[in-house]
Protein backbone atom coordinates (compact mmCIF):
# COMPACT_ATOMS: atom_id res chain seq x y z
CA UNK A 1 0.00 0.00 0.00
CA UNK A 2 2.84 2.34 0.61
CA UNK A 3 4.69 1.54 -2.87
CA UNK A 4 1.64 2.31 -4.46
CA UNK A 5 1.07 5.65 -2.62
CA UNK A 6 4.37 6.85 -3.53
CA UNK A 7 4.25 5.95 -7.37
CA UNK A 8 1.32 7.56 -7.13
CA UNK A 9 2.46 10.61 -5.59
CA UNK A 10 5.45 10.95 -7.75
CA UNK A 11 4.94 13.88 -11.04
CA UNK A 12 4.27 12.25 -14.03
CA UNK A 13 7.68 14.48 -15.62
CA UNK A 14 10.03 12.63 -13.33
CA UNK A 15 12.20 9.82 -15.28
CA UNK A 16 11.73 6.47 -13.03
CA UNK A 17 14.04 3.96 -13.32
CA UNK A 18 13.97 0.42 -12.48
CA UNK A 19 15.86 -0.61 -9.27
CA UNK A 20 19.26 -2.86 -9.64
CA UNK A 21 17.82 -7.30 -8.37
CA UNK A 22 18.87 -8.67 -5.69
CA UNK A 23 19.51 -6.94 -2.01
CA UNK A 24 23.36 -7.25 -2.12
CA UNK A 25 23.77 -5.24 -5.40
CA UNK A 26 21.60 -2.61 -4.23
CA UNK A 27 23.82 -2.76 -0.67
CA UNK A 28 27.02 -2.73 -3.09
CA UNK A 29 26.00 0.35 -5.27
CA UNK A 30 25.04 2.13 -2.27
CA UNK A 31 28.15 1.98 -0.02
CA UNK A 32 30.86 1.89 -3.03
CA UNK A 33 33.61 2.68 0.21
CA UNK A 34 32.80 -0.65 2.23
CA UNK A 35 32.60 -2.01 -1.24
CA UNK A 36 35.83 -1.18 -1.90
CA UNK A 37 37.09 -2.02 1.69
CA UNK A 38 36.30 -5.68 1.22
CA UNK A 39 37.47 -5.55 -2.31
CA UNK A 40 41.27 -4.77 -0.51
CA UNK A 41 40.60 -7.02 2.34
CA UNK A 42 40.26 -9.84 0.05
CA UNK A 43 43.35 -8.61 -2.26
CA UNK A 44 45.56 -8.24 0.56
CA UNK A 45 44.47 -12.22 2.08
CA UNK A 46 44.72 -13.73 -1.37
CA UNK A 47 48.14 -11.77 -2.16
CA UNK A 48 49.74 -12.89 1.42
CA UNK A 49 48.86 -16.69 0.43
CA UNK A 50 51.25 -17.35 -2.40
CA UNK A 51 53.93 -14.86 -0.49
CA UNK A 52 53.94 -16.78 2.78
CA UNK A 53 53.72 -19.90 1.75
CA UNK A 54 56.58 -20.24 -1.00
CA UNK A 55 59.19 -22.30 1.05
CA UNK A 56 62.40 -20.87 1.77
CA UNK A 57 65.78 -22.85 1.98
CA UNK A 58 67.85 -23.46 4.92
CA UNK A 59 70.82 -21.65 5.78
CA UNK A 60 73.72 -23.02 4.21
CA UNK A 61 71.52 -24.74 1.14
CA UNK A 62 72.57 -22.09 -2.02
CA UNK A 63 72.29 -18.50 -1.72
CA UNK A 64 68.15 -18.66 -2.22
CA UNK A 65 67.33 -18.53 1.07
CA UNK A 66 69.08 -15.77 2.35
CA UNK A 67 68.19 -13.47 -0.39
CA UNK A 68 64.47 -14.62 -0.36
CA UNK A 69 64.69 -13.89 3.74
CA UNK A 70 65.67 -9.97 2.52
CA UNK A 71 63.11 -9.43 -0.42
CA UNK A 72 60.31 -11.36 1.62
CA UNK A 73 59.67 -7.93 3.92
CA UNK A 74 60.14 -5.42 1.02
CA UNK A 75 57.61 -7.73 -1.47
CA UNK A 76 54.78 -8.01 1.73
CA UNK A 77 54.70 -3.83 2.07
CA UNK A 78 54.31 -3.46 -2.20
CA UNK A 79 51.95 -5.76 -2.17
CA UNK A 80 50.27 -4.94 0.58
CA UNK A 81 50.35 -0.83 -1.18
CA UNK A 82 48.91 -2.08 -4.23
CA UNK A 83 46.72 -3.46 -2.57
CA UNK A 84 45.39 -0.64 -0.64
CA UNK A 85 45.38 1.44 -3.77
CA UNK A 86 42.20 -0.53 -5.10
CA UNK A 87 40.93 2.26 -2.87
CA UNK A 88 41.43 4.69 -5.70
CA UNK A 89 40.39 2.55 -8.77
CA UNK A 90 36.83 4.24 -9.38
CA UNK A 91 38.47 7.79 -9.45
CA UNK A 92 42.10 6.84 -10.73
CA UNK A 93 41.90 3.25 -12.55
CA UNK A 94 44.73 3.69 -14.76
CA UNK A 95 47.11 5.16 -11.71
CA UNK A 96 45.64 1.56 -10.07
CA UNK A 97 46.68 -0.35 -12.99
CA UNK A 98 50.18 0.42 -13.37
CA UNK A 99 50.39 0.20 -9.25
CA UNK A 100 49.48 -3.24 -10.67
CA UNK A 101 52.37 -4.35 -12.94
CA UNK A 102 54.92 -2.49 -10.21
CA UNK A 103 53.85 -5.46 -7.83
CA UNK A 104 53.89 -7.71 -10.68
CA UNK A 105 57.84 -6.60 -11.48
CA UNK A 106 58.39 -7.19 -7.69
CA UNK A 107 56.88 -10.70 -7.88
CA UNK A 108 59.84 -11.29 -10.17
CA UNK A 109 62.53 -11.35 -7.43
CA UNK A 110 60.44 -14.60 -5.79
CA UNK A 111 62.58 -17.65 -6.22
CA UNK A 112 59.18 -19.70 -7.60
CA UNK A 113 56.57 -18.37 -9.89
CA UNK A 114 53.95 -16.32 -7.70
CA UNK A 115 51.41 -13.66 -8.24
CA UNK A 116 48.12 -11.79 -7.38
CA UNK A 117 44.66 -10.79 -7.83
CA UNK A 118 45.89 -7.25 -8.20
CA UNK A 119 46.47 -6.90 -12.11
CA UNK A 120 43.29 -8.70 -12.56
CA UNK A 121 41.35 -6.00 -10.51
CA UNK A 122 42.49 -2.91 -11.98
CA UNK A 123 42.27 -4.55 -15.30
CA UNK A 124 38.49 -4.74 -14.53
CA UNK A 125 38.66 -0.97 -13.31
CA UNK A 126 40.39 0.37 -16.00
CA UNK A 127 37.84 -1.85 -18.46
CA UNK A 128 34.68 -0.41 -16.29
CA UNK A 129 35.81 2.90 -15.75
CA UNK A 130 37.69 4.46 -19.11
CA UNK A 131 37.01 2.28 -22.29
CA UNK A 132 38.01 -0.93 -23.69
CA UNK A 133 40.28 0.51 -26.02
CA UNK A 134 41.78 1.98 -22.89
CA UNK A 135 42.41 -1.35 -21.57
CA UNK A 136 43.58 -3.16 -24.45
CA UNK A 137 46.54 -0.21 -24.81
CA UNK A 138 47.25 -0.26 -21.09
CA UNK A 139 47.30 -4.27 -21.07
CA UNK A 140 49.23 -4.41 -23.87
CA UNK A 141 52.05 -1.87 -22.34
CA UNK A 142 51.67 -3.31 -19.10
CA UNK A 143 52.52 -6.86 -20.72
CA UNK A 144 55.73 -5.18 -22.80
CA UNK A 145 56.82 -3.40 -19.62
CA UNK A 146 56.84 -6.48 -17.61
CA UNK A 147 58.38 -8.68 -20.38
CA UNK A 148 61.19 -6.75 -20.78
CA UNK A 149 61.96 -5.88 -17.68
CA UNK A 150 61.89 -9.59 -17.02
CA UNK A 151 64.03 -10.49 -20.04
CA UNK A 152 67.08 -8.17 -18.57
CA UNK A 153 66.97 -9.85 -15.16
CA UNK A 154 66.81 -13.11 -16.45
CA UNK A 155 69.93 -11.97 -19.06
CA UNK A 156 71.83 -10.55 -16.19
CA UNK A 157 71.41 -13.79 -13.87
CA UNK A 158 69.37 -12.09 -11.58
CA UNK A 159 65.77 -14.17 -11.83
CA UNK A 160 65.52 -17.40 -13.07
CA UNK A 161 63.70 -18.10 -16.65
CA UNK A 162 61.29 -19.97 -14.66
CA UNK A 163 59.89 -16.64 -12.62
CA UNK A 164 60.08 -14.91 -15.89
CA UNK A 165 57.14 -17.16 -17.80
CA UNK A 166 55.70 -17.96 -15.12
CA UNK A 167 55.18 -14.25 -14.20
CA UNK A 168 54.22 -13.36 -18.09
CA UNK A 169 51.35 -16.30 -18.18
CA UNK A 170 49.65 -15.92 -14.69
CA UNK A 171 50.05 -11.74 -15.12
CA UNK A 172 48.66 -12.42 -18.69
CA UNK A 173 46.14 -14.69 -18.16
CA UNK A 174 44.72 -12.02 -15.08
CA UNK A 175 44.47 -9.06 -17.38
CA UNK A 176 42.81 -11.07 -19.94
CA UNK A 177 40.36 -12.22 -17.35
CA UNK A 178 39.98 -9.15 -15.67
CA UNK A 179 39.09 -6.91 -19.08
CA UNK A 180 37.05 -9.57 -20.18
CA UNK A 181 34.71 -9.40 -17.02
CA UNK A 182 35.18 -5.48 -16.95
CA UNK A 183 34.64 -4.88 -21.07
CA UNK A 184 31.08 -7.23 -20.50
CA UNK A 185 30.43 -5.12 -17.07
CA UNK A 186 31.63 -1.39 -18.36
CA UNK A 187 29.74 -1.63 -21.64
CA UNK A 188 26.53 -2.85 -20.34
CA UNK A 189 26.99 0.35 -17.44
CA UNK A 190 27.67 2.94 -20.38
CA UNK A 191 25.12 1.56 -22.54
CA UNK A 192 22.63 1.79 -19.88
CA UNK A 193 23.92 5.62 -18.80
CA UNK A 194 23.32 6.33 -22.01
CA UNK A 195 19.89 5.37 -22.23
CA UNK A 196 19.01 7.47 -19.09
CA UNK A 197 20.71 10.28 -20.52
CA UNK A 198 18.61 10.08 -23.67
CA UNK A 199 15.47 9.67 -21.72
CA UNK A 200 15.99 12.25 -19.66
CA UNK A 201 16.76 14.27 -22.78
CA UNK A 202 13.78 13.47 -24.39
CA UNK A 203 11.71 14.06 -21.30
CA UNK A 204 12.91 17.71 -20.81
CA UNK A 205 12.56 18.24 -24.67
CA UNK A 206 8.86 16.83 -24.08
CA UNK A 207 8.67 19.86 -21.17
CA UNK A 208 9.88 21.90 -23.45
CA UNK A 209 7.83 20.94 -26.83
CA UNK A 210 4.52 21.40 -24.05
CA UNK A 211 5.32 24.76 -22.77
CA UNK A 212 5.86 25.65 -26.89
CA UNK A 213 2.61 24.42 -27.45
CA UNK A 214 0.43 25.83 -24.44
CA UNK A 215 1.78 29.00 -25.25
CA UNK A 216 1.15 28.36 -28.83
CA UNK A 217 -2.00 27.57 -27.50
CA UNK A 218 -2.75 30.45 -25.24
CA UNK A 219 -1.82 33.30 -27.90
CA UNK A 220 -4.36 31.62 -30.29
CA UNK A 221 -7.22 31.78 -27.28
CA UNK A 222 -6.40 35.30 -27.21
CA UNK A 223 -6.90 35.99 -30.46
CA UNK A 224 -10.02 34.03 -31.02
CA UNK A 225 -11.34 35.90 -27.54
CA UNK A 226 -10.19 39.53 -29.05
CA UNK A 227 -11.56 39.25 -32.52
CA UNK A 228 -15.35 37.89 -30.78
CA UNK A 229 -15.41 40.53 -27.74
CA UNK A 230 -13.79 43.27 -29.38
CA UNK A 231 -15.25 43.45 -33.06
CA UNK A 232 -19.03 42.50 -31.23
CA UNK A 233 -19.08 45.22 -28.45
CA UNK A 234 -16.95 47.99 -30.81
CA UNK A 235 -20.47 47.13 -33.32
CA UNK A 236 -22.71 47.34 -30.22
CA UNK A 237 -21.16 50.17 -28.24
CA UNK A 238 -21.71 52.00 -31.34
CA UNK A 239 -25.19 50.89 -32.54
CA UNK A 240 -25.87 51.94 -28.86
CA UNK A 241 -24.34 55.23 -29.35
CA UNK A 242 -26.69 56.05 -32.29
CA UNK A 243 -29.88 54.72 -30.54
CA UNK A 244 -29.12 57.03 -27.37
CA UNK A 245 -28.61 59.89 -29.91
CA UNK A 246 -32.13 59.91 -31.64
CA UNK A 247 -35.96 60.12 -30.03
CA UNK A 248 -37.62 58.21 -32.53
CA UNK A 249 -38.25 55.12 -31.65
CA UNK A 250 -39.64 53.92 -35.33
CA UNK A 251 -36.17 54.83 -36.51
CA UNK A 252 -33.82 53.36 -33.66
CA UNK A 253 -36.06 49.73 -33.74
CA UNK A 254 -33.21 48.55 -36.60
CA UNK A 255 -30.55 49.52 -34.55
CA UNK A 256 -31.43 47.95 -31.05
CA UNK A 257 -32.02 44.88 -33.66
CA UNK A 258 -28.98 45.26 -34.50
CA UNK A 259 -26.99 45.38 -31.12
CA UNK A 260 -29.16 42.34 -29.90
CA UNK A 261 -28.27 40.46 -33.43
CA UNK A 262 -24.31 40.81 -32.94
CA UNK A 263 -24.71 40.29 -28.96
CA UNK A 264 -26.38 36.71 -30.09
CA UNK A 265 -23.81 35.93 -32.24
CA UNK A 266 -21.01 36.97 -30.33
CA UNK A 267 -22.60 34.70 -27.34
CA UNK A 268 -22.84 31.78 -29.63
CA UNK A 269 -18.63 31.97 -31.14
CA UNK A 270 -18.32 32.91 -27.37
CA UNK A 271 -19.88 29.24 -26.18
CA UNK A 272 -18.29 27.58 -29.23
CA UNK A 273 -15.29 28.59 -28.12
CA UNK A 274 -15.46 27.60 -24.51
CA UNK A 275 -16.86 24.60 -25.61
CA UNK A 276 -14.20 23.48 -27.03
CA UNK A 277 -11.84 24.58 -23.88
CA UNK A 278 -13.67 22.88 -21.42
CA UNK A 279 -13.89 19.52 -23.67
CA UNK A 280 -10.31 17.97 -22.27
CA UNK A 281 -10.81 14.82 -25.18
CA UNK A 282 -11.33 18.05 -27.50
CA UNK A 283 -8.11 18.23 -30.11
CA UNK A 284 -5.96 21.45 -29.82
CA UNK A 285 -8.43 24.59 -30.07
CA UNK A 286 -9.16 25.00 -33.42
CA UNK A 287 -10.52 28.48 -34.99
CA UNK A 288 -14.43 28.81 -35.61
CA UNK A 289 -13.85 28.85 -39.52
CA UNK A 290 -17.38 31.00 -40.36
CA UNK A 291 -17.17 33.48 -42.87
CA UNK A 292 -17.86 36.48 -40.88
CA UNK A 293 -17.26 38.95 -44.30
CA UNK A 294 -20.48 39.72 -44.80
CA UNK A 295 -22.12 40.23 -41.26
CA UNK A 296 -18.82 42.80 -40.77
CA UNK A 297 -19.90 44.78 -43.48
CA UNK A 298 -23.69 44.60 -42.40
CA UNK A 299 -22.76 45.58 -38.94
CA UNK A 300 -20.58 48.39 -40.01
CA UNK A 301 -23.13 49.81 -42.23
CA UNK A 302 -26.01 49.01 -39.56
CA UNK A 303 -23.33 51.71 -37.35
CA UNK A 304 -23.98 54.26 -40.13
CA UNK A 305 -21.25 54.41 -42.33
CA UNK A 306 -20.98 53.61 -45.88
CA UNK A 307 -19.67 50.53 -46.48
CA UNK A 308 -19.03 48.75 -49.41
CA UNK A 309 -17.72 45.03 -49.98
CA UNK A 310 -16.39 44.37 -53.24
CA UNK A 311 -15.12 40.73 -54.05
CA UNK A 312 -13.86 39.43 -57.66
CA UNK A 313 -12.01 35.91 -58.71
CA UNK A 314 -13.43 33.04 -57.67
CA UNK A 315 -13.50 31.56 -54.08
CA UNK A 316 -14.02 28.29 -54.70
CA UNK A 317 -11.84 25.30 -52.91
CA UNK A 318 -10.57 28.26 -50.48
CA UNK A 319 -9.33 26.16 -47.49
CA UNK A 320 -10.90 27.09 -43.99
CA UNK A 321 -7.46 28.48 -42.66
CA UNK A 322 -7.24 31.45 -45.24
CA UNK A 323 -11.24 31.78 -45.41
CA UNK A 324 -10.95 32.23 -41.69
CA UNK A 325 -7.56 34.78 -42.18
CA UNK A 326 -9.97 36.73 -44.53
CA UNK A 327 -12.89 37.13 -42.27
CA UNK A 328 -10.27 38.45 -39.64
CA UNK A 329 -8.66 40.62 -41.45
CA UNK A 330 -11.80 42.56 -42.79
CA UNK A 331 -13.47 42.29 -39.47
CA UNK A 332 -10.25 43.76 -37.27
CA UNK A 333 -9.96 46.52 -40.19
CA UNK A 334 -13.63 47.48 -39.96
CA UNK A 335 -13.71 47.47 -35.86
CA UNK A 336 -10.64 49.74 -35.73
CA UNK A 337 -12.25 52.34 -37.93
CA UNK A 338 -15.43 51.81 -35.76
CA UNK A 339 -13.10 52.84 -32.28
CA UNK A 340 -9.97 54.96 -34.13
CA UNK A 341 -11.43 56.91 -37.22
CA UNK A 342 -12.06 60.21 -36.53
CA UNK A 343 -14.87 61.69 -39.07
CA UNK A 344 -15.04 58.59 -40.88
CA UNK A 345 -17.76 58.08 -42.90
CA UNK A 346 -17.07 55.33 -45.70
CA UNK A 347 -15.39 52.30 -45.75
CA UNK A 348 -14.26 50.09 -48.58
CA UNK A 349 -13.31 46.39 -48.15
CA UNK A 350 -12.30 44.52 -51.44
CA UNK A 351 -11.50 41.30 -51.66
CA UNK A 352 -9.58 39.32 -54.69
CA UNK A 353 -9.22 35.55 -55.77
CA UNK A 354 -6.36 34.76 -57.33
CA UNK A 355 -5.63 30.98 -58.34
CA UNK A 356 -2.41 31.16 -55.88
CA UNK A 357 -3.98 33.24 -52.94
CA UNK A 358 -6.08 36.14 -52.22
CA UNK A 359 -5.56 39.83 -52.04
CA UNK A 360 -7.31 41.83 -48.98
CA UNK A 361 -7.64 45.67 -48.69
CA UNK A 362 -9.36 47.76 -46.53
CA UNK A 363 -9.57 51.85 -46.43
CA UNK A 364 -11.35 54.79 -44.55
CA UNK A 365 -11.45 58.07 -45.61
CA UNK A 366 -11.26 58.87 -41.89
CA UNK A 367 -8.98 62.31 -40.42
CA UNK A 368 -5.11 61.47 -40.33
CA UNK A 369 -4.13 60.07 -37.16
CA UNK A 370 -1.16 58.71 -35.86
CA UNK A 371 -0.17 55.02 -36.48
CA UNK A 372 0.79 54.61 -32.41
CA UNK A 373 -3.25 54.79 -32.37
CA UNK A 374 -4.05 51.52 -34.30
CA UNK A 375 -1.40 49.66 -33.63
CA UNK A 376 -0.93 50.00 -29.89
CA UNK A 377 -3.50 46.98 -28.92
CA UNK A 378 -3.41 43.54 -29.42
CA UNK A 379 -5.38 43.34 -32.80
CA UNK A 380 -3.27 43.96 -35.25
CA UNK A 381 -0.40 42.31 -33.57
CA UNK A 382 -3.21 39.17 -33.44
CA UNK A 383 -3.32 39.95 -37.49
CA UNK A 384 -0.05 39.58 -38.21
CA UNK A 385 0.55 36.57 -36.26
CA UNK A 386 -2.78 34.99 -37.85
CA UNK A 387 -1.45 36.11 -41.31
CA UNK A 388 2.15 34.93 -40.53
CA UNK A 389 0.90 31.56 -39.61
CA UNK A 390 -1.40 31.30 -43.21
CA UNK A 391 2.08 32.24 -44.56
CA UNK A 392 1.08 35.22 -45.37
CA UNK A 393 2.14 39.42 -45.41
CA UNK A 394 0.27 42.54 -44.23
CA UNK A 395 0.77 46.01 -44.09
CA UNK A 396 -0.89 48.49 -42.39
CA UNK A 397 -0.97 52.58 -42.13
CA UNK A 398 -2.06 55.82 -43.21
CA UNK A 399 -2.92 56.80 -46.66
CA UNK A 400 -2.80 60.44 -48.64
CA UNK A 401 -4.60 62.32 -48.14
CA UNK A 402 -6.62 60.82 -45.52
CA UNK A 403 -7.80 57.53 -44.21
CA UNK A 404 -5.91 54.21 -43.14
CA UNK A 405 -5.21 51.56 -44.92
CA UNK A 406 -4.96 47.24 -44.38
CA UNK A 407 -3.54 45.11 -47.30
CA UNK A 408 -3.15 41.48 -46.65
CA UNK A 409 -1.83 38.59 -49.28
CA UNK A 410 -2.26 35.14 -48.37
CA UNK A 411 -1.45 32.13 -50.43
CA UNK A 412 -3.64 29.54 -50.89
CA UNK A 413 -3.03 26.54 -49.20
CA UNK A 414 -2.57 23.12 -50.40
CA UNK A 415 -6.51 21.09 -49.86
CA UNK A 416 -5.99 17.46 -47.71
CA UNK A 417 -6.34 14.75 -50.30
């Protein structure tokens, strides 16, 4: 019940990984100094055997025993030092290793053939630790080192041919065994590294590729929000305006018509677009692709100014994305000369079909004003980053001698098969 709890508990981000079998190995990975400890305990007993127990000669029988008597002390303690540095063979494996063949060399000036665990250990270090290249090169010097070092004491009378071979197979056949064990150990611990490195990779590019998306995500909610709320109460606030302004009701009843017309519709995209939100097996929020052109123009005329829609080519097979760019474009245009044109009184949207996109303008003969004025909120920045994504350009800004200007091109885009 407790494992369960904390899986449970953990964030779904985190990289888990599976624990190492078997109680010792997890004791061994998590104390790597006792684990070393017994490593040198065990070195030390198993390099003391063969020392101790090679026989020395009487006094009196050959020179042997004598000079065994006076290398016997000096062979225990550099032993018994290489030994201790299996201490340092996860931080300094190839310092370890050739700590190794210097108590191999001294095993040389035994009078039989004797030898140690110790080359076969750092061996395995060096193999777990750097590389297997890096043990076949240190092997291979260590062996060349010790071979000729043993070939001029055996030339110069000093060792006997015996020690030499017998030194060069046992030494040999260690560091085989050793980077063997260590190649199979070492590449299995790198390959595995390496897998948790690339997961952990991929999960932080997942984090990233998210927090793209949701904003992604949130800067196309925005825009779907401003074009609805801002283009429906600009229309309203100034259907409104011209109701207040007259006494005749006869004459105002299209106009209050009007405001409750665009409030309906902007309550419907409003819920459309919410519904989708709040539907979490909904795909990515995708843009209500209604051709708004013509209630734009209705609404902007219904506000009292001349408006007049003019659209030439042919529209056919245009995909939703650039259909929905268009109705944007004209609607953002027309609700900025609704709130910033001052003594505006005509508008003129015109719209062309061209077999590789279509052209969008948009003019007021409105006063000059200053372009800080239309392009200080978010929709035009919302137009250009709708555009931009259709693949598209616009332009915006004042005209001679008066008005403002919005020209848009946007290609057409390639219909799903």
């Amino acid at each position: 019940m407790t494992n369960r709890s904390r899986s449970s508990s953990s964030s779904e981000g985190e990289l888990r990984l599976p624990r190492p079998p078997g109680v010792l190995r997890r004791y061994w990975a998590r104390h790597p100094f006792f684990a070393d400890t017994l490593v040198v305990v065990v070195c030390l007993i198993v390099s003391a055997i063969p020392v101790l127990a090679t026989p020395v000669l009487p006094d009196g029988v050959g020179t042997e025993g004598a000079e065994w008597r006076r290398v016997l002390p000096t062979l225990m303690v550099v032993a018994g030092l290489g030994c201790l540095s299996l201490l340092l063979r996860r931080r300094h494996p190839l310092l370890v290793f050739v700590v190794s063949f210097v108590v191999a060399l001294a095993y040389l000036f035994a009078p039989t053939p004797i030898n140690g665990p110790l080359v076969l250990v750092a061996t395995y270090a060096v193999a777990v630790y750097v590389s297997t290249r890096a043990t076949l090169v240190a092997v291979a010097a260590g062996m060349i080192v010790l071979a000729g070092a043993g070939l001029v004491l055996a030339g110069t009378g000093v060792i006997s041919t015996t020690v030499l071979w017998g030194a060069l197979v046992n030494e040999g056949l260690n560091a085989v065994i050793g980077g063997l064990i260590g190649a199979n150990v070492g590449s299995r611990a790198r390959y595995v590294a390496a897998l948790i490195d690339h997961s952990r990779r991929l999960v932080v590019e997942r984090d990233h590729q998210a927090q793209l998306a949701s904003s992604a995500e949130r800067e196309r909610i925005a825009r779907e929000l401003h074009d609805i709320v801002a283009h429906s109460l600009t229309v309203m606030v100034a259907l409104a305006e011209g109701v207040a302004a007259s006494n005749d009701a006869e004459r105002t009843r299209p106009g209050v018509e009007a405001i409750a017309a665009t409030g309906r519709e902007a309550l419907k995209d409003m819920r459309a677009t919410l519904g989708i939100l709040r539907d979490a097996d909904a795909a990515p929020l995708a843009p209500l692709a209604r051709d708004t052109t013509t209630e734009t123009v209705a609404s902007a005329r219904a506000a009292g100014f001349d408006t007049r829609l003019v659209v030439s080519g042919d529209p056919a097979d245009l995909d939703s994305r650039t259909q929905l760019a268009v109705s944007r474009i004209v609607q953002e245009s027309v609700t900025n000369v609704l709130r910033h044109a001052s003594a505006a009184t005509r508008i003129d949207v015109a719209i062309q079909h061209d077999p590789d996109g279509v052209s969008v303008t948009v003019t007021d003969d409105g006063l000059p004003t200053s372009a800080s004025e239309h392009t200080a909120g978010f929709g035009l920045r919302g137009l250009r980053e709708r555009v931009g994504l259709a693949g598209g350009t616009i332009t915006a800004g004042p005209r001679r001698p008066h008005g403002w200007s919005v020209a848009a091109r946007i290609p057409r885009q390639e219909s799903a098969s």
